[in-house]
C-alpha atoms as a PDB file:
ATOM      1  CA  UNK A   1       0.000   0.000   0.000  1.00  0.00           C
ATOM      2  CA  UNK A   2       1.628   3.211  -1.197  1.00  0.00           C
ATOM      3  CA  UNK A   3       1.418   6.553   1.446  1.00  0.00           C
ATOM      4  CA  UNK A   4      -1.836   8.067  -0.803  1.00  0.00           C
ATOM      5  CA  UNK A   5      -3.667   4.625  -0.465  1.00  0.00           C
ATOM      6  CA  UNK A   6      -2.666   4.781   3.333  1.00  0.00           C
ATOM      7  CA  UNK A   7      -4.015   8.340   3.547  1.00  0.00           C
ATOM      8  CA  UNK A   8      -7.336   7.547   1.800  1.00  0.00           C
ATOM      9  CA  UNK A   9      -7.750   4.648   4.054  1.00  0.00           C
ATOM     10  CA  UNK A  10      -7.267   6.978   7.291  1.00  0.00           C
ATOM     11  CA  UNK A  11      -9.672   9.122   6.059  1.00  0.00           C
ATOM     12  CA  UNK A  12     -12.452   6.733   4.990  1.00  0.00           C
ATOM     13  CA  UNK A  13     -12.252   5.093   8.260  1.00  0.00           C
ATOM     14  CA  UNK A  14     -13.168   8.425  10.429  1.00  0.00           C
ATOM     15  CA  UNK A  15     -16.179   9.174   8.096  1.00  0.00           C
ATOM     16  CA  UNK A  16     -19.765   8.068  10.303  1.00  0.00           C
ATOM     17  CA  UNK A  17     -20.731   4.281   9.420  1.00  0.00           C
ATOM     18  CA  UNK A  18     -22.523   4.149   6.360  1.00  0.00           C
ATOM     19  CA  UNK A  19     -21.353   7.328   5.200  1.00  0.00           C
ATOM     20  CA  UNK A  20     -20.556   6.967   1.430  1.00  0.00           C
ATOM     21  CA  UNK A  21     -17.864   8.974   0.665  1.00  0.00           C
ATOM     22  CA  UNK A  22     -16.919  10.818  -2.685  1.00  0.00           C
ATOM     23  CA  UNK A  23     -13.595  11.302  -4.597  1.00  0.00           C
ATOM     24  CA  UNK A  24     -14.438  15.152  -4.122  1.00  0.00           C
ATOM     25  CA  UNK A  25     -14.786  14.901  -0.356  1.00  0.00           C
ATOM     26  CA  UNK A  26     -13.666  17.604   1.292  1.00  0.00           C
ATOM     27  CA  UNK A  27     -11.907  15.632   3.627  1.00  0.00           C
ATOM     28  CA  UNK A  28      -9.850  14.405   0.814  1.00  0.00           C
ATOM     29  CA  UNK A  29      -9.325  18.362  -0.113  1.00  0.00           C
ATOM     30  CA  UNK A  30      -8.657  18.978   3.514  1.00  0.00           C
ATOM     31  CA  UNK A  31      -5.660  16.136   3.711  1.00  0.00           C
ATOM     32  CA  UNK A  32      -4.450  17.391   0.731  1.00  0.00           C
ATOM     33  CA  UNK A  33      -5.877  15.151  -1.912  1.00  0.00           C
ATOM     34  CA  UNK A  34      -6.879  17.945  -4.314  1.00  0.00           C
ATOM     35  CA  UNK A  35      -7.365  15.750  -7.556  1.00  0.00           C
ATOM     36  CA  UNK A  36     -10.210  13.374  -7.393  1.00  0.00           C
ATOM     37  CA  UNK A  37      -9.601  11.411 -10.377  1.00  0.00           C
ATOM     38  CA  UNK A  38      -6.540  10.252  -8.722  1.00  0.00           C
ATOM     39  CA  UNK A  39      -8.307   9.468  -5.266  1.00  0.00           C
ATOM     40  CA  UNK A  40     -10.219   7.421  -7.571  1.00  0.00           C
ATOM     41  CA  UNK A  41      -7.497   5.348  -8.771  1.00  0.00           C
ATOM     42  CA  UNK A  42      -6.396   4.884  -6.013  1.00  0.00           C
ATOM     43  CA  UNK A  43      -9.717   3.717  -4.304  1.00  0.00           C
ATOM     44  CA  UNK A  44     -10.369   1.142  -7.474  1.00  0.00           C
ATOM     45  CA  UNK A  45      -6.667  -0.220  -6.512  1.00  0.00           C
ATOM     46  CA  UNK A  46      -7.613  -0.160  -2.683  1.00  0.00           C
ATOM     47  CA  UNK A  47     -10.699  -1.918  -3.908  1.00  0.00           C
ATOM     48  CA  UNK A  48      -9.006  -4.794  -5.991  1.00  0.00           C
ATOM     49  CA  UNK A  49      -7.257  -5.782  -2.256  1.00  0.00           C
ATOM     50  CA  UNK A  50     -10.807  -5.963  -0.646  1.00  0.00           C
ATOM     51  CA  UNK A  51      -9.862  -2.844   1.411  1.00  0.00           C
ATOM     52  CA  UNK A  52     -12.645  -0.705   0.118  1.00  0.00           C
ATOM     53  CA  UNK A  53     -15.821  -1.312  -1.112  1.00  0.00           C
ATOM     54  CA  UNK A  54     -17.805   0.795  -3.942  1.00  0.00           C
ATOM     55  CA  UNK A  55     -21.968   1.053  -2.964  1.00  0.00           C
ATOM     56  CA  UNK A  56     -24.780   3.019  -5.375  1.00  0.00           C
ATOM     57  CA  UNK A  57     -28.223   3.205  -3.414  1.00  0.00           C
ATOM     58  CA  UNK A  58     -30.844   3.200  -6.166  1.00  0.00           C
ATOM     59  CA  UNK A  59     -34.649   4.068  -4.999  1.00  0.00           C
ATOM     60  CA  UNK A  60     -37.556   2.893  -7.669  1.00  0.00           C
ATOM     61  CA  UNK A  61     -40.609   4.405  -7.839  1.00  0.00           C
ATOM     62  CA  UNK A  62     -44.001   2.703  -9.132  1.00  0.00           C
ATOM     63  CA  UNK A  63     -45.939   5.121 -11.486  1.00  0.00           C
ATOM     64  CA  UNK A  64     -49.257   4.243 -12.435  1.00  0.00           C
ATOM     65  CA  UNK A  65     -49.607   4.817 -15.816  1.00  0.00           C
ATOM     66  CA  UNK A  66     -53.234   7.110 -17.318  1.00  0.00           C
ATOM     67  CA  UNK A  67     -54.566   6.763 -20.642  1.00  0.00           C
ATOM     68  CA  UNK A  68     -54.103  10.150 -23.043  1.00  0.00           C
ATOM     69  CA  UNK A  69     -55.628  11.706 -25.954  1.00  0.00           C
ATOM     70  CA  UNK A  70     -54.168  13.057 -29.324  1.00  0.00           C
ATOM     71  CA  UNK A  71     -52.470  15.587 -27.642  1.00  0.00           C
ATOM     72  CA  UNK A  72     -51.064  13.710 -24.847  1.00  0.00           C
ATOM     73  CA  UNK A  73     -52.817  15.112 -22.608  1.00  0.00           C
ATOM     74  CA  UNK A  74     -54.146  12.702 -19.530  1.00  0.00           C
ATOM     75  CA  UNK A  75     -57.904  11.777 -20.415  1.00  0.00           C
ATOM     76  CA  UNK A  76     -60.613  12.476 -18.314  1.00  0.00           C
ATOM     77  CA  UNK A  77     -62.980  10.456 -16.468  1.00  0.00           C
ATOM     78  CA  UNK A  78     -65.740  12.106 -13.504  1.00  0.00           C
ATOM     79  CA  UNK A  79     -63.272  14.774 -13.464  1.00  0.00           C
ATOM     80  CA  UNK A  80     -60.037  12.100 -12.400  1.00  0.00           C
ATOM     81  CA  UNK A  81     -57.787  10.988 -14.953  1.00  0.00           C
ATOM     82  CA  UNK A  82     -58.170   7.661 -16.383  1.00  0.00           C
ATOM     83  CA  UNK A  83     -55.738   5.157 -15.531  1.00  0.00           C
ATOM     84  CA  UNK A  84     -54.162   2.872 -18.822  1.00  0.00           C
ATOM     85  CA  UNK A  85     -56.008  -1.253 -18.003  1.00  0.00           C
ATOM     86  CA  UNK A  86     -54.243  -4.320 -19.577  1.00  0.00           C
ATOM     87  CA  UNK A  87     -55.794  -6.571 -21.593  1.00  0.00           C
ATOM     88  CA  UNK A  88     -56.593  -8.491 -18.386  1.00  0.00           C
ATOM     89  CA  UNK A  89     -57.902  -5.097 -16.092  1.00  0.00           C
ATOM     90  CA  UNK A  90     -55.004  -4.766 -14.067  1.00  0.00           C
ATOM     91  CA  UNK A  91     -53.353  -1.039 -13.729  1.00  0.00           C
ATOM     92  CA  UNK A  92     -50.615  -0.640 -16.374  1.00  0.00           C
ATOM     93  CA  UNK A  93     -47.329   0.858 -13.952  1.00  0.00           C
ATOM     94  CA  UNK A  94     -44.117   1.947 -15.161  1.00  0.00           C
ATOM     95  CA  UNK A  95     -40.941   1.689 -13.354  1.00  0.00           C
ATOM     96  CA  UNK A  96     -38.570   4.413 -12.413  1.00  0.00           C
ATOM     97  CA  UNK A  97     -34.802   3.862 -10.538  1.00  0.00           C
ATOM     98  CA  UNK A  98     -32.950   6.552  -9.838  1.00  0.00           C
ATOM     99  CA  UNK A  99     -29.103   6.972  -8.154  1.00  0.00           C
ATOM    100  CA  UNK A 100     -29.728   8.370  -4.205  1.00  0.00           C
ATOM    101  CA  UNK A 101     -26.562   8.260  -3.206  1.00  0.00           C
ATOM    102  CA  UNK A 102     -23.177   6.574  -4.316  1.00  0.00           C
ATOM    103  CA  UNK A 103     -19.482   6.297  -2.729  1.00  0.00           C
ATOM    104  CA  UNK A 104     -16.990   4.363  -1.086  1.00  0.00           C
ATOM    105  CA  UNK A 105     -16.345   3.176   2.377  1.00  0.00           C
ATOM    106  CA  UNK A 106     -13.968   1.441   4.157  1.00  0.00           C
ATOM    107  CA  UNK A 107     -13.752  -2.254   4.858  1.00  0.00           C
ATOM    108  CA  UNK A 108     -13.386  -4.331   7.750  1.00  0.00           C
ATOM    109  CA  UNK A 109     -10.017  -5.636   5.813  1.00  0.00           C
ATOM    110  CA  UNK A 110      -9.197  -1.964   5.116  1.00  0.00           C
ATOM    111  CA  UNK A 111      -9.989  -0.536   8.883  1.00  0.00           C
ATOM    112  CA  UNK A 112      -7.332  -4.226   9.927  1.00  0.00           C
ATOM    113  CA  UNK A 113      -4.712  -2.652   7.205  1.00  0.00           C
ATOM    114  CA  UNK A 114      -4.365   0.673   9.188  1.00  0.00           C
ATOM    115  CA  UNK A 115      -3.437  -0.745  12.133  1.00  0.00           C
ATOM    116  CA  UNK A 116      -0.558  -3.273  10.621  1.00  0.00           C
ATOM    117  CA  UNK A 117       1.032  -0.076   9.344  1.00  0.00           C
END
């Protein structure tokens, strides 16, 4: 482990538990770590040992799905729109996943690394 892998290691393991932390941290800034495509690097290498760990936390969202005109505007029905049935009657839904959050923490292998050093 080289003294910038060390460095980013120290750092990830005083962030709060569960924290995920970004390349453009300012804790990285703070320690000196001004270029974050090189704290990347350096995570993906720290990552390759098992001393890091990359998580994205995706949410979905159900959207029911109403039925439109011409225009594409929703169609009316009692003054509500009109939901979109299946051949079978069931509501027609769509889908949608978004990124929440996304970073890198430390390990258990990576917190056992820091204090061989």
């Amino acid at each position: 482990m080289n003294g910038m892998q060390h460095l980013i290691l120290d750092i990830l393991s005083t962030q709060s538990e569960g924290y995920l932390c970004s390349p453009h941290a300012s804790a990285f800034v703070a320690a000196g770590l001004e270029d974050p495509d090189k704290v990347q690097e350096e995570m993906i290498d720290l990552e390759d040992n098992g001393l890091v760990e990359f998580y994205t936390v995706e949410e979905t969202t159900t959207i029911a799905l109403f039925e439109k005109d011409s225009k594409g505007e929703p169609v009316s029905e009692n003054g509500s729109p009109k939901f979109q049935l299946d051949d079978d009657g069931n509501l027609k839904t769509e889908e949608v996943t978004h990124v929440v959050d996304q970073g890198w923490i430390i390990t258990e292998k990576g917190r056992n690394a820091l204090k061989e050093v």
